[in-house]
C-alpha atoms as a PDB file:
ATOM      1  CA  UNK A   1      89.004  28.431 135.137  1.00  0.00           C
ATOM      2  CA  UNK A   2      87.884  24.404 135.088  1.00  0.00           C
ATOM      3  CA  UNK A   3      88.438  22.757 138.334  1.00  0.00           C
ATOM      4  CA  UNK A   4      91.052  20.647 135.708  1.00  0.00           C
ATOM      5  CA  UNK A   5      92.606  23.887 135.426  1.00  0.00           C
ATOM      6  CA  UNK A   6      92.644  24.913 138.612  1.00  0.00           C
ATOM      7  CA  UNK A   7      94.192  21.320 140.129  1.00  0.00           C
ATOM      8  CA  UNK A   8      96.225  21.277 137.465  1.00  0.00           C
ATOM      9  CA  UNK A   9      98.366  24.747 138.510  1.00  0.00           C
ATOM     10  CA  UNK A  10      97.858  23.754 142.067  1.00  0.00           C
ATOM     11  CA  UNK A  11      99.457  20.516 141.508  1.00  0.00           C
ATOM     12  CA  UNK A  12     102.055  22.822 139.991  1.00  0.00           C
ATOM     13  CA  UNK A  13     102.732  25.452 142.440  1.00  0.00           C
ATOM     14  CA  UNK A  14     102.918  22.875 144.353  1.00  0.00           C
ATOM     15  CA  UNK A  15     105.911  20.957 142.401  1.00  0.00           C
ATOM     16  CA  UNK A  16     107.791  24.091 142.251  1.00  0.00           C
ATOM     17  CA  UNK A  17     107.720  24.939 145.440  1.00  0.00           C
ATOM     18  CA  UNK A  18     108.846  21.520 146.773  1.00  0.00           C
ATOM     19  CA  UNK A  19     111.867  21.700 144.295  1.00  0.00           C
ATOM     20  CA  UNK A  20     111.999  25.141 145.761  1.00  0.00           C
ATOM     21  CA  UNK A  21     112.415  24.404 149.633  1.00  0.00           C
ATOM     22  CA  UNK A  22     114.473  21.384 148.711  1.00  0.00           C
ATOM     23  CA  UNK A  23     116.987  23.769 146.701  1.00  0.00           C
ATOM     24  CA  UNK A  24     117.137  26.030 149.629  1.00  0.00           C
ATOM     25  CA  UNK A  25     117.652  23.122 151.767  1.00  0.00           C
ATOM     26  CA  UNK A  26     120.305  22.087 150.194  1.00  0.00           C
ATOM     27  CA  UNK A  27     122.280  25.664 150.073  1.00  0.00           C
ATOM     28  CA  UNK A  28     121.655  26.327 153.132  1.00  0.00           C
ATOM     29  CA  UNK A  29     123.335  22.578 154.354  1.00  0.00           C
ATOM     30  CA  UNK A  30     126.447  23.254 152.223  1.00  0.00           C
ATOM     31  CA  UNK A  31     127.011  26.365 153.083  1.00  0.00           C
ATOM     32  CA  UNK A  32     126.439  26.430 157.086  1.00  0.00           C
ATOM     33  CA  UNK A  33     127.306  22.795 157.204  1.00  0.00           C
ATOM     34  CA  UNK A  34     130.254  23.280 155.213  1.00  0.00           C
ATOM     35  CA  UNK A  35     131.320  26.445 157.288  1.00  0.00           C
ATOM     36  CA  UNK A  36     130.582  24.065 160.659  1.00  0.00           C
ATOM     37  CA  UNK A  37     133.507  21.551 159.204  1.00  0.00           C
ATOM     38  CA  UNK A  38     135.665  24.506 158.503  1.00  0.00           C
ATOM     39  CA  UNK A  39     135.497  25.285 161.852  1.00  0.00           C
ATOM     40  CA  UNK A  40     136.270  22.092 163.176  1.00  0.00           C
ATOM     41  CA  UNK A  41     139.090  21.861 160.899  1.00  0.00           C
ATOM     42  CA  UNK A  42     140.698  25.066 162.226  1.00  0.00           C
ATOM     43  CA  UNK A  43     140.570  23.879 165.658  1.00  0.00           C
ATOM     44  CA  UNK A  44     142.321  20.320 164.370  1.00  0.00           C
ATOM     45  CA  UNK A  45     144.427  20.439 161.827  1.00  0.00           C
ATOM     46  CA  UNK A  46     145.428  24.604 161.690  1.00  0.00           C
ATOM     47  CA  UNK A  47     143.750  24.727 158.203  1.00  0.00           C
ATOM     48  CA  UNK A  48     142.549  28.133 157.545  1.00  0.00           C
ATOM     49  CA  UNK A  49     144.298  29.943 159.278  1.00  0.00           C
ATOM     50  CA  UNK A  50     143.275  27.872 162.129  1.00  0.00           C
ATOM     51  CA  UNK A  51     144.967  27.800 165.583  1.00  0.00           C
ATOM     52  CA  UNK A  52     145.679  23.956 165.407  1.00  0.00           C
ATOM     53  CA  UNK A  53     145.007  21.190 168.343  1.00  0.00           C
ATOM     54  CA  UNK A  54     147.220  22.256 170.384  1.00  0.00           C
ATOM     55  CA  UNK A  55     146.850  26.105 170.508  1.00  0.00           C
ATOM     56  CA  UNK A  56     143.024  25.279 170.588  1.00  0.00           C
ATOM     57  CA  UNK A  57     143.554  22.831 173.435  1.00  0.00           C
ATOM     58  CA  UNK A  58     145.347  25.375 175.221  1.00  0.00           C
ATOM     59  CA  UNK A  59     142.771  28.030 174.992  1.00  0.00           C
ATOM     60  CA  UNK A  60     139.911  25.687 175.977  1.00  0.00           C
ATOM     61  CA  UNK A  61     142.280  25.317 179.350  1.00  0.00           C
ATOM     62  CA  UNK A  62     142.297  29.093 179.410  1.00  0.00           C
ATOM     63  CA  UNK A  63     138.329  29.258 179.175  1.00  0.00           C
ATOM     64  CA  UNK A  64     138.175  27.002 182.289  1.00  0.00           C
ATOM     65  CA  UNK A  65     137.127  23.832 180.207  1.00  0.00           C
ATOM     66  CA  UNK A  66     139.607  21.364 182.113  1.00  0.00           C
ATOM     67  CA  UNK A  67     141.142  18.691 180.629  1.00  0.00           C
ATOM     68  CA  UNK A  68     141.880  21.203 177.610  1.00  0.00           C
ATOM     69  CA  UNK A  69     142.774  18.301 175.817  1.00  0.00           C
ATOM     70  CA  UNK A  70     139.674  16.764 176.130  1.00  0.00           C
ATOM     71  CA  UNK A  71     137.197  19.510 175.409  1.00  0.00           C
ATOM     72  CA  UNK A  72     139.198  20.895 173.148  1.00  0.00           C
ATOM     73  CA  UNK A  73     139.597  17.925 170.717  1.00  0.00           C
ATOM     74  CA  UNK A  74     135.608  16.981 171.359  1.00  0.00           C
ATOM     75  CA  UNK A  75     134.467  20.672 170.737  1.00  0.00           C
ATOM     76  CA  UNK A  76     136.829  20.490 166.951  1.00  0.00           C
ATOM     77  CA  UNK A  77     135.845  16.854 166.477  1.00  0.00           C
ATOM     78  CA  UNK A  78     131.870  17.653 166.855  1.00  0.00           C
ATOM     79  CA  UNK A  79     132.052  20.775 164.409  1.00  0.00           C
ATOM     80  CA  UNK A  80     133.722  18.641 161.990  1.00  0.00           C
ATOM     81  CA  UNK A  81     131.884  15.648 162.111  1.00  0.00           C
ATOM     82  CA  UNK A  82     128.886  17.245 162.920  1.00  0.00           C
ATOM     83  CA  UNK A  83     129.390  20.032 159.769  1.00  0.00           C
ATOM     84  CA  UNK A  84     130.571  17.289 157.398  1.00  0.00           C
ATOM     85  CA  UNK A  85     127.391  14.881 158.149  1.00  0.00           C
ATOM     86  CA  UNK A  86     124.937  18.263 157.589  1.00  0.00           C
ATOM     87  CA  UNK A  87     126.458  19.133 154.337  1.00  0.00           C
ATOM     88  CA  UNK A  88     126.226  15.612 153.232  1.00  0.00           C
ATOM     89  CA  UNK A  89     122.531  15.575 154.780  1.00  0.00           C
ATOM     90  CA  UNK A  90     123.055  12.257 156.528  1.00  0.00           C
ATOM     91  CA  UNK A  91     121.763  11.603 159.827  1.00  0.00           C
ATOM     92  CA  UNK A  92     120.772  14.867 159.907  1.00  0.00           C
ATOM     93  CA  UNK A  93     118.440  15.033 163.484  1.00  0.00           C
ATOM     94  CA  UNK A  94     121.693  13.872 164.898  1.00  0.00           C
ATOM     95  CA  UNK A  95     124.208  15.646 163.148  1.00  0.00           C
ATOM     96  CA  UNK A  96     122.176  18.750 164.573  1.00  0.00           C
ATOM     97  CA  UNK A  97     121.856  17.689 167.517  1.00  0.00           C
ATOM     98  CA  UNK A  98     126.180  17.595 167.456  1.00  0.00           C
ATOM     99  CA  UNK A  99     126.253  21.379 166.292  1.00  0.00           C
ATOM    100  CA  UNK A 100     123.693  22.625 168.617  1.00  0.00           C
ATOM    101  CA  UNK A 101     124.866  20.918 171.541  1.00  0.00           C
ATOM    102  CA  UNK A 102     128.561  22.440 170.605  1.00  0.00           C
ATOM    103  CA  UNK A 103     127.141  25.911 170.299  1.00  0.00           C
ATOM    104  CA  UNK A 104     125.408  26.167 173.345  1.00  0.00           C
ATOM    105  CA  UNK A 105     128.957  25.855 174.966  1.00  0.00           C
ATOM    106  CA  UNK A 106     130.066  28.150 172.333  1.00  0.00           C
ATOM    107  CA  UNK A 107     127.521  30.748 173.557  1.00  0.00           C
ATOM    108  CA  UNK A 108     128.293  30.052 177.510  1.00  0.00           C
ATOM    109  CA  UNK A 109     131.988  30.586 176.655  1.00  0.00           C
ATOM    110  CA  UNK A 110     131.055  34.340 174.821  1.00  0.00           C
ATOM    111  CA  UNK A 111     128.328  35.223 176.904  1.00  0.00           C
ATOM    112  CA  UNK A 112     130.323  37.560 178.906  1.00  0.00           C
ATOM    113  CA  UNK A 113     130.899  39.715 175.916  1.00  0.00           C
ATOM    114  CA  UNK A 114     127.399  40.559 174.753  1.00  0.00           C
ATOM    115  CA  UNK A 115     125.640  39.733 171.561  1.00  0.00           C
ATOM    116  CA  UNK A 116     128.189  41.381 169.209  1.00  0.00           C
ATOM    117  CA  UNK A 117     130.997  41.372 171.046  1.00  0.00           C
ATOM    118  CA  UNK A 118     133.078  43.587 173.359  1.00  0.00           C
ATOM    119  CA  UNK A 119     136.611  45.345 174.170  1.00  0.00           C
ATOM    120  CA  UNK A 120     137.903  43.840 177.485  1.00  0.00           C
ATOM    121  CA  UNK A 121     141.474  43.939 178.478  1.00  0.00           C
ATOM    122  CA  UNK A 122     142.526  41.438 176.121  1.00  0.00           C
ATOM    123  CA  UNK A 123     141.418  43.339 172.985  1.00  0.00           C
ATOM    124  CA  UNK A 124     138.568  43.167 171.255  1.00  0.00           C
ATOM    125  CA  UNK A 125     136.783  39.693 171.855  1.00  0.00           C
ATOM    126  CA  UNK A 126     133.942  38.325 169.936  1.00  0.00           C
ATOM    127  CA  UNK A 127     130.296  38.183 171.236  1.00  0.00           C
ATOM    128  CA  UNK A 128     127.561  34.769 170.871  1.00  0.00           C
ATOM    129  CA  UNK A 129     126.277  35.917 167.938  1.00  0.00           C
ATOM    130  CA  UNK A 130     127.531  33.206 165.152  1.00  0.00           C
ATOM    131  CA  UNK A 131     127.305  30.367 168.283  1.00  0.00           C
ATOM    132  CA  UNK A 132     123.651  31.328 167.924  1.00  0.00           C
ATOM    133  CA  UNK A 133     122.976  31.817 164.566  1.00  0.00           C
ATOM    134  CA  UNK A 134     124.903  28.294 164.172  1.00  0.00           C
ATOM    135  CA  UNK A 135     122.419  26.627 166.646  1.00  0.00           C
ATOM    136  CA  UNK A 136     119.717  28.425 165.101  1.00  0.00           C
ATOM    137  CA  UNK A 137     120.609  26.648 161.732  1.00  0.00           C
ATOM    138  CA  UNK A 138     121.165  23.699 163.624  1.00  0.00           C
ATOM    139  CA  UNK A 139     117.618  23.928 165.348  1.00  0.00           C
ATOM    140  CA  UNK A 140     115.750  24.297 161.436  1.00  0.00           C
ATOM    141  CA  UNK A 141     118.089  21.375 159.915  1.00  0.00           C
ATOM    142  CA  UNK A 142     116.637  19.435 163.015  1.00  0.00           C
ATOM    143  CA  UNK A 143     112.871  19.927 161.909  1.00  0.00           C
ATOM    144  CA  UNK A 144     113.112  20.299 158.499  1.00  0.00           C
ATOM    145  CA  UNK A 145     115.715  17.192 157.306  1.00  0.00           C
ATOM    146  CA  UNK A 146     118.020  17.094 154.785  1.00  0.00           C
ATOM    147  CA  UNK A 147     115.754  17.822 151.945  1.00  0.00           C
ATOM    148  CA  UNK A 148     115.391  15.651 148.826  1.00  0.00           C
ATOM    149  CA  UNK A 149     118.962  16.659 147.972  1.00  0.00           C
ATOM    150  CA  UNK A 150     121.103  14.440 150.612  1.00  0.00           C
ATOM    151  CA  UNK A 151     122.220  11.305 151.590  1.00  0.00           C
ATOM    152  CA  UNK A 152     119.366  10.703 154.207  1.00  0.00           C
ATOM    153  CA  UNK A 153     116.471  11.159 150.832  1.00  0.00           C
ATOM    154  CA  UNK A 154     114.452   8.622 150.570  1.00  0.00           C
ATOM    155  CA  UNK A 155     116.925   5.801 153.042  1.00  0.00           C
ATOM    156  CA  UNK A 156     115.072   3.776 155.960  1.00  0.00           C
ATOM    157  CA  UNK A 157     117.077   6.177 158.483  1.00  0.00           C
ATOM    158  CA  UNK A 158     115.428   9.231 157.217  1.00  0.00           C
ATOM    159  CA  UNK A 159     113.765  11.078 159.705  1.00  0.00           C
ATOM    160  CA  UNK A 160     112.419  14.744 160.233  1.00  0.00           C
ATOM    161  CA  UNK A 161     109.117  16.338 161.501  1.00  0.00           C
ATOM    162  CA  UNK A 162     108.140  18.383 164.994  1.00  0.00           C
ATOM    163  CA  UNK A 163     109.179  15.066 167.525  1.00  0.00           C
ATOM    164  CA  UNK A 164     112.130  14.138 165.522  1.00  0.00           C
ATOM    165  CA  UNK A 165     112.985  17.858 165.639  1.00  0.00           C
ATOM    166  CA  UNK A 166     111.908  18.014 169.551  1.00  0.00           C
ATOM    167  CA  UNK A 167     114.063  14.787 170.102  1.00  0.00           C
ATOM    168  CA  UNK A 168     117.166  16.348 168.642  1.00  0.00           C
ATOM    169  CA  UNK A 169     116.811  19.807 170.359  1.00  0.00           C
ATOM    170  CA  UNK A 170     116.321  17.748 173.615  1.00  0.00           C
ATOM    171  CA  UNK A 171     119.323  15.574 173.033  1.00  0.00           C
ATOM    172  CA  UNK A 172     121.772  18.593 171.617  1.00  0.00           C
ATOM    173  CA  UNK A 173     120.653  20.827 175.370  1.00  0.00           C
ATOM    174  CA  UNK A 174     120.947  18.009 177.617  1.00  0.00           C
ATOM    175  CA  UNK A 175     124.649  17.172 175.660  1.00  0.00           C
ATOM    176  CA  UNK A 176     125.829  20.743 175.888  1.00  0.00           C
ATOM    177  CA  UNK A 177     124.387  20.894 179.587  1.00  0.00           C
ATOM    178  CA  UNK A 178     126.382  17.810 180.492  1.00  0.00           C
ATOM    179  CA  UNK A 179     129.179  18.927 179.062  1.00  0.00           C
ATOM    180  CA  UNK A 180     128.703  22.516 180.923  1.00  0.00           C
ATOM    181  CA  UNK A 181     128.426  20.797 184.496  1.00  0.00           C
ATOM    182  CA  UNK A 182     131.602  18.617 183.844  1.00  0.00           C
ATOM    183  CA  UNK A 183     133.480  21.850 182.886  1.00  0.00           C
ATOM    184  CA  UNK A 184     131.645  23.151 186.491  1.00  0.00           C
ATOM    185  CA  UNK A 185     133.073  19.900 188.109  1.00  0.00           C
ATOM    186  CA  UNK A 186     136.004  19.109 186.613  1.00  0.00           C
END
């Protein structure tokens, strides 16, 4: 093989396999981002089978997160927004930053059930497994961007990379630690 040759498939391999990650970027955004808003929208509008506001409202009282009202509407409005702006891929650090900063409250608020879940009194009640494979999704979409295939492609606001990725990580624990204390204090 020429060193032509040889530069030539690199330059190839290399082509696919950005179109490659990009793709995969951009199923992996629809689908977890998509499945983020979903969320959201069962907690606010009782779509899905969704509890609605005010059941949801209620049973953020009931997990000790008082005003209700308040944490219950931020908690639906942040998996919305923050699902609808990483299926779009735009502003993608921060709409990471929204869904791992939810989830960590989402995993304080299971933690007494385990990983997978457990039988208490109540029934059966789920564990912090999804809250943490949503921030783990949250936590790649936070290093990696959008991908060529979103809004944020190619715009002045783009922005990915290890201290974009550190910045959002940083900004979605101290949010969900906030938020933790308030619940603590409030």
């Amino acid at each position: 093989m020429t060193t032509t040759e040889s530069k030539a498939t690199t330059e190839t391999t290399t082509v696919q396999g950005a179109g490659a990650a990009d793709l995969g970027l951009l199923i992996g955004r629809v689908i977890f981002g998509g499945l983020m808003a979903a969320h959201g929208a069962q907690k606010l509008f009782g779509w899905f089978d969704g509890p609605g506001l005010e059941t949801n409202n209620a049973s953020f009282e009931a997990m000790g997160y008082n005003p209700g009202k308040l944490f219950g509407t931020l908690a639906a409005l942040s998996e919305l927004g923050g699902g609808l702006l990483l299926l779009l891929g735009l502003a993608t650090p921060l709409a990471a930053a929204i869904t791992i900063g939810t989830m960590i409250n989402a995993i304080n608020a299971t933690w007494p059930n385990g990983l997978f879940g457990a039988v208490t009194a109540q029934g059966w009640q789920p564990g912090y497994e999804m809250a943490l494979l949503f921030a783990a999704a949250g936590v790649i979409f936070a290093y990696t961007g959008a991908g060529k295939y979103s809004l944020d492609h190619n715009r002045p606001w783009q922005r990915q990379g290890v201290v974009i990725g550190t910045g959002a990580v940083a900004l979605a624990v101290a949010a969900g630690v906030l938020t933790l204390i308030l619940k603590w204090v409030l």
